[in-house]
Protein backbone atom coordinates (compact mmCIF):
# COMPACT_ATOMS: atom_id res chain seq x y z
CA UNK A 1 -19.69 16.34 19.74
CA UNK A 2 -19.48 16.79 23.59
CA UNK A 3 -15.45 16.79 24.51
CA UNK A 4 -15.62 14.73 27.45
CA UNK A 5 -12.53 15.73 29.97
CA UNK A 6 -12.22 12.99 31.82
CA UNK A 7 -13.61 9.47 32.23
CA UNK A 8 -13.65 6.96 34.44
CA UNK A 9 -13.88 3.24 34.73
CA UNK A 10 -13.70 -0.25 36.51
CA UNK A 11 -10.27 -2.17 36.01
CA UNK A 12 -10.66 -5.76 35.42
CA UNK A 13 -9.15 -5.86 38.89
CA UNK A 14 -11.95 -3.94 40.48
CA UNK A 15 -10.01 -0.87 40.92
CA UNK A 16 -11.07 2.26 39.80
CA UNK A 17 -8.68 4.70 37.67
CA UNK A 18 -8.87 7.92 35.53
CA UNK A 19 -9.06 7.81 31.98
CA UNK A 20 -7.44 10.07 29.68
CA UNK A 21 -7.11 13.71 29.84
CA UNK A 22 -9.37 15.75 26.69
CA UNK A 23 -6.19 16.31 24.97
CA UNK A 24 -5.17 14.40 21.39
CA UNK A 25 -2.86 12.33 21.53
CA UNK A 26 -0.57 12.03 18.42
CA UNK A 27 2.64 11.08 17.00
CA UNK A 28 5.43 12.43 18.40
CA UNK A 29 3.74 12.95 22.30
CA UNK A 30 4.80 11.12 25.37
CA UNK A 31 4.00 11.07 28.86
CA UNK A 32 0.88 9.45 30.97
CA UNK A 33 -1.96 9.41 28.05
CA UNK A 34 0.36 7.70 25.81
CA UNK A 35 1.16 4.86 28.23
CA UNK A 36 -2.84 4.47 29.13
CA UNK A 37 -2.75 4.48 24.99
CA UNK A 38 -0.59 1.80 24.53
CA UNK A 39 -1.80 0.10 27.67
CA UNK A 40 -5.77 -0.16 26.75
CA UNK A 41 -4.95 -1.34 23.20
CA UNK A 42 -2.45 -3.89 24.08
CA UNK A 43 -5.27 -5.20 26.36
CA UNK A 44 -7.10 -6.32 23.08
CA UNK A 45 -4.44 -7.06 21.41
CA UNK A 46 -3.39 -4.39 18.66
CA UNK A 47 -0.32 -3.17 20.22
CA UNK A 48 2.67 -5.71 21.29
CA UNK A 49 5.49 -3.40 21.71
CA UNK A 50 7.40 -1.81 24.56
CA UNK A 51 4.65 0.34 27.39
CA UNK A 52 6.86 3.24 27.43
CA UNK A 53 4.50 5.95 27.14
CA UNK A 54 6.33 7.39 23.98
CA UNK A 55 4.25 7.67 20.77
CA UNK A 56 5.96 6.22 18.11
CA UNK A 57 5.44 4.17 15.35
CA UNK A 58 4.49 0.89 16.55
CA UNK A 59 1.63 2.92 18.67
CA UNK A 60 0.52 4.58 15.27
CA UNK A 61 -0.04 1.64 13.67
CA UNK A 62 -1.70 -0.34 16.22
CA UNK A 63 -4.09 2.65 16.69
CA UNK A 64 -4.74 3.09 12.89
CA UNK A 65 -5.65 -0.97 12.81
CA UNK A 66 -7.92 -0.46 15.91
CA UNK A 67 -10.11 2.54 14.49
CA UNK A 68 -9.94 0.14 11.30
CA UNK A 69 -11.33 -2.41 13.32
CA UNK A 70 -14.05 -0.38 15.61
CA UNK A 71 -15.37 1.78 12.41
CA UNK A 72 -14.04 5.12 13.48
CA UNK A 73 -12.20 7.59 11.23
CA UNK A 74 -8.61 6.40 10.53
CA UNK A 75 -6.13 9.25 10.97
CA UNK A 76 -3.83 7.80 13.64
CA UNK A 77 -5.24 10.57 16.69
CA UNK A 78 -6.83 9.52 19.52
CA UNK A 79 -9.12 12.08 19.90
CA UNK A 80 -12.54 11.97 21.96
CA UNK A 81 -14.39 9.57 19.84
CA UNK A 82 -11.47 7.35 19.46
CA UNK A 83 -10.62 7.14 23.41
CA UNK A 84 -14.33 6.81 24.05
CA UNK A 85 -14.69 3.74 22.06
CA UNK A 86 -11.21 2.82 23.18
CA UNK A 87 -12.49 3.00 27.26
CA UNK A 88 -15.16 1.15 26.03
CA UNK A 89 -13.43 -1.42 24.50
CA UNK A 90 -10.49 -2.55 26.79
CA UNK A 91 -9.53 -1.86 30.59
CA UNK A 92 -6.63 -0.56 32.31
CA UNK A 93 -5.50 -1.26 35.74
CA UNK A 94 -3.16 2.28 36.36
CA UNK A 95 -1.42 1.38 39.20
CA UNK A 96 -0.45 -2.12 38.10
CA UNK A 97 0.91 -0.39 34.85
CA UNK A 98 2.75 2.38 36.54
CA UNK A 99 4.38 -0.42 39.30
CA UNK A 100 5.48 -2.87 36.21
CA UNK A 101 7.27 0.10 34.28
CA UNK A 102 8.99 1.37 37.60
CA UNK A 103 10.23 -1.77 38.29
CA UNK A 104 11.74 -1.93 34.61
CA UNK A 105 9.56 -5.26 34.42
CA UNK A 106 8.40 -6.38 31.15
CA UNK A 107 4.64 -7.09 30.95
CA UNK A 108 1.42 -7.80 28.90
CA UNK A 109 -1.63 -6.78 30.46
CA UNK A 110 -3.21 -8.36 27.86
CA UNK A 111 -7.50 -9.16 28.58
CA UNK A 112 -7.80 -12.25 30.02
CA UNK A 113 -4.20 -12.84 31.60
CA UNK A 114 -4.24 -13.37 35.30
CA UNK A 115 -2.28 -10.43 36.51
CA UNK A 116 0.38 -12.75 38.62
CA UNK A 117 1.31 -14.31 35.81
CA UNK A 118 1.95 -10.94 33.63
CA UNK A 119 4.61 -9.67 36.31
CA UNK A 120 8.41 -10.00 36.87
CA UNK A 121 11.26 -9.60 34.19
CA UNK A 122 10.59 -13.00 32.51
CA UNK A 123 7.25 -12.40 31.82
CA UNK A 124 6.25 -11.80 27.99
CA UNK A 125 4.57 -9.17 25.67
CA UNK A 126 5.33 -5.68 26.77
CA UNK A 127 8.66 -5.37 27.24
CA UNK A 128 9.05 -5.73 23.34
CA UNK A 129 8.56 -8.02 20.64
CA UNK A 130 8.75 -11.54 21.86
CA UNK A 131 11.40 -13.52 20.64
CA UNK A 132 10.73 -14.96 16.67
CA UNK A 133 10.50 -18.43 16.27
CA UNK A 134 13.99 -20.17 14.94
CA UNK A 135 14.02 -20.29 11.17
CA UNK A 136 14.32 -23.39 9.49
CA UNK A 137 13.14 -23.90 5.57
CA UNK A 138 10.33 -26.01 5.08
CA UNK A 139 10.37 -28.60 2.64
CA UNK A 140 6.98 -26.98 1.20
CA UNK A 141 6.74 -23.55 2.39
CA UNK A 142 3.11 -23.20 3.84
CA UNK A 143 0.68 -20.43 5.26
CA UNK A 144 -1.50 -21.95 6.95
CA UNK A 145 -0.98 -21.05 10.38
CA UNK A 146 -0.13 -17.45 12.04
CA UNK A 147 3.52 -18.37 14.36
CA UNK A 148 4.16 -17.33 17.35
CA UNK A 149 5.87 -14.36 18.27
CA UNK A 150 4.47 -12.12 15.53
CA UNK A 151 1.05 -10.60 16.48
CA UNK A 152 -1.96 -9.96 13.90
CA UNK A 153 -0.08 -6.23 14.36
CA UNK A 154 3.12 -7.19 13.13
CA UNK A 155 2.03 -9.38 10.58
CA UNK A 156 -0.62 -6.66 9.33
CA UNK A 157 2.02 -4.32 9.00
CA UNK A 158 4.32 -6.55 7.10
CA UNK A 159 1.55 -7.71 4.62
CA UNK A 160 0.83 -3.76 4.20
CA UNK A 161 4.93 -3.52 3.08
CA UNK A 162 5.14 -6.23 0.85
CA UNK A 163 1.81 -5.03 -1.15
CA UNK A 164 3.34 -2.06 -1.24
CA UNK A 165 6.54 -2.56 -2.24
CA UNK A 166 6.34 -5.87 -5.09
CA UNK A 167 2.77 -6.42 -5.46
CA UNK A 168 3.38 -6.82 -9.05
CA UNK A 169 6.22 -9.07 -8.01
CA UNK A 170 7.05 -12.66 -8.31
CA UNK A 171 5.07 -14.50 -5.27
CA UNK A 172 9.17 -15.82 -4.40
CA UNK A 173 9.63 -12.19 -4.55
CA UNK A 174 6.79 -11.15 -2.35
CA UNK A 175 7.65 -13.47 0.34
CA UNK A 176 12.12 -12.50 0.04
CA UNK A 177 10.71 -8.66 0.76
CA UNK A 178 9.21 -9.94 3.76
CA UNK A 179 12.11 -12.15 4.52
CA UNK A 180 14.10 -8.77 4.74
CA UNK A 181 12.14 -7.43 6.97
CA UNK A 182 12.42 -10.38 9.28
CA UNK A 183 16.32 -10.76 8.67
CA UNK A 184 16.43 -6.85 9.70
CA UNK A 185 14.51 -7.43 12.79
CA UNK A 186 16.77 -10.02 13.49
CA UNK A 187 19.66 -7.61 12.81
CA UNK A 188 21.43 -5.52 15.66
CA UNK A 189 21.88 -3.06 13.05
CA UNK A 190 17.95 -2.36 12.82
CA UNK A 191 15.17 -1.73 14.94
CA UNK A 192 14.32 -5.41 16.56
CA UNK A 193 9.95 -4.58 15.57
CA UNK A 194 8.19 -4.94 12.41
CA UNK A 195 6.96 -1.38 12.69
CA UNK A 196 10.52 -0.51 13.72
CA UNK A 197 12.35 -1.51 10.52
CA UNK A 198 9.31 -0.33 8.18
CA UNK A 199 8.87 3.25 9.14
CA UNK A 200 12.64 3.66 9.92
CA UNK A 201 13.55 6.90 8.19
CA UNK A 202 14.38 6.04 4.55
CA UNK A 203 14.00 2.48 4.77
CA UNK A 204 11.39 1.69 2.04
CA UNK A 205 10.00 3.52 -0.88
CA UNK A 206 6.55 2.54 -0.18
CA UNK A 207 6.79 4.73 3.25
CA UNK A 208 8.04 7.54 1.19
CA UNK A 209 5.55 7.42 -1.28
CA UNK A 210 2.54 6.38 1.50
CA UNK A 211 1.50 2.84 -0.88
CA UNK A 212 1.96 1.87 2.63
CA UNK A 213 -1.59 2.58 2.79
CA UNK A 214 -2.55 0.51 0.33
CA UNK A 215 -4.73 -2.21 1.75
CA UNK A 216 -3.10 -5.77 0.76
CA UNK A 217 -4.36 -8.39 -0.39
CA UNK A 218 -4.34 -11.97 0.86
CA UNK A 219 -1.19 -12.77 -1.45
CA UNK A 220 1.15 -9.66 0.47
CA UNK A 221 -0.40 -11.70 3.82
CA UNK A 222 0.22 -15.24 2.72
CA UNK A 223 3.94 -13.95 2.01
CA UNK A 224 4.79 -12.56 4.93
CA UNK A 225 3.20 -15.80 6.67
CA UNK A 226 5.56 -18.05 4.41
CA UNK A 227 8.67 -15.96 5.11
CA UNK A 228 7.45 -16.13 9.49
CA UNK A 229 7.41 -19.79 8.86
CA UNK A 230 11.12 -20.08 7.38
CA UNK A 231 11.29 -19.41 3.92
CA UNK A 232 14.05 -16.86 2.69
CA UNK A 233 14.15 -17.05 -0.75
CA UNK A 234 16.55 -14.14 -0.58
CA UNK A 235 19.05 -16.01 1.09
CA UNK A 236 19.45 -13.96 4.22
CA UNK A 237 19.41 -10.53 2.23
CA UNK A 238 19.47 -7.12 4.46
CA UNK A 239 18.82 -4.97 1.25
CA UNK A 240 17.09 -5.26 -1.79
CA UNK A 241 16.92 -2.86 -5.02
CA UNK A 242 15.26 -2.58 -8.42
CA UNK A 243 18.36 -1.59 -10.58
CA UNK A 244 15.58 0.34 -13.24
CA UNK A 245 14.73 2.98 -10.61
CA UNK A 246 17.49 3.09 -7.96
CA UNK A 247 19.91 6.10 -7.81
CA UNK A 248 22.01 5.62 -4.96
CA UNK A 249 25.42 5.11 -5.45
CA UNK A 250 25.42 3.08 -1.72
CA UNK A 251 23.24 0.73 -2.79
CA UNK A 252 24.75 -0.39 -5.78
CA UNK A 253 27.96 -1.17 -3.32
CA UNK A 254 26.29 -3.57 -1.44
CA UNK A 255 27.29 -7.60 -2.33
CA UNK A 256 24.78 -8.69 -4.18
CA UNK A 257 23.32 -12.11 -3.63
CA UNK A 258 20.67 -12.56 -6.28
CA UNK A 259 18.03 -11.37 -8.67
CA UNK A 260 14.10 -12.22 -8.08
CA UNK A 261 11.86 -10.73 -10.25
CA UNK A 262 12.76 -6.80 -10.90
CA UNK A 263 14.89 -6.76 -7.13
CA UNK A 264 18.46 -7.31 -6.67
CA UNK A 265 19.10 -8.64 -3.09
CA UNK A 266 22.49 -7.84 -1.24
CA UNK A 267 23.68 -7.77 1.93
């Protein structure tokens, strides 16, 4: 395969700007290719977080789904192929990027959104997860439609957690392991993403252990979907534990609030 160095393309605002440099971007890097990274695949819609240029998890993830999505081999680098098909795919307007981030503005650049209506501090999507939706429990807890505020990202990564962690859980299980996550996002002591509170250092086994991986099935989704919509059948639990396997002493401090399938919940 042909390493191309440089590319170039139209903007959807007619202005022409320089693609990424030949160099693979990964994990851990930062700078200019990252935020044309996070940029392009926000414009179709796999990334939602903060354009900061920084390559962290959320970017990982969002990356991962979109060589899911496009057929391409998924190992989290955007190497030539990937940023070809990437180019391909999306658009990216450079200067109105680099003016939004100066400013401190937050942004979407999302495909289809009228630029003057993406700009100044009030407007939504890339300044950071927008805010969730205010929980209330539903008489019958329901799945049936995606709410706003989580993206297909954020709700991908979330089913991908709960399959992980209690697939052979209790479905009232299944859906209080996602309620975590949500109460932790909700948290100022965690990370205020999905992606954030998943792949925080330590945070879940099923990081550790990479069932992470795992692709879910429709059950982990429909879960994470019922705990969006309001249900917390842990009862506002930050923590959860199965007392079989667990060996830290910390976690066996923590007030517990109740017992669903195999998991203790505490706060």
């Amino acid at each position: 395969m042909v390493l191309v160095c440089s590319l170039l393309m139209i903007s959807s605002e007619g202005e022409k700007a320089d693609a990424f440099t030949n160099q693979v971007i990964q994990h851990g890097a930062t700078g200019d290719d990252v935020i044309e990274l996070q940029s392009r695949l926000q414009y179709i819609g796999y990334y939602n977080g903060k354009i900061d240029g920084v390559f962290g998890w959320g970017t990982y993830w969002a990356l991962r789904n979109f060589q899911y999505e496009f057929g391409l081999p998924i190992d989290g680098l955007a190497g030539a192929e990937t940023k070809a098909k990437l180019v391909n795919a999306s658009k990216y307007n450079k200067q109105f990027v680099k003016e939004q981030i100066k400013k401190g503005n937050k942004f979407s650049h999302y495909g289809g959104t009228d630029l003057s209506k993406q700009k100044g501090a009030g407007a939504g999507g890339g300044g950071g997860k927008a805010a969730p939706p205010q929980k209330q429990t539903p008489s019958k807890p329901t799945a049936a439609n995606t709410p706003n505020g989580y993206s297909q990202n954020d709700i991908q990564i979330m089913a991908n957690a709960v399959y992980g962690e209690a697939r052979g859980e209790p479905y009232e299980g299944q859906v209080a392991v996602a309620a975590v996550i949500l109460n932790r996002i909700d948290s100022p002591s965690f990370p205020n993403t999905a992606a954030g509170v998943i792949f925080e250092p330590g945070a879940f086994t099923a990081v550790a252990d990479g069932q992470i991986y795992l692709t879910p099935n429709e059950k982990a989704r429909e879960a994470v979907l019922d705990a969006i919509n309001g249900w917390d059948p842990s009862s506002n639990a930050l923590y959860y534990f199965n007392p079989v396997t667990a060996t830290s002493d910390w976690i066996w401090s923590r007030p517990q609030i109740k017992q669903i399938g195999k998991h203790i919940f505490c706060k």
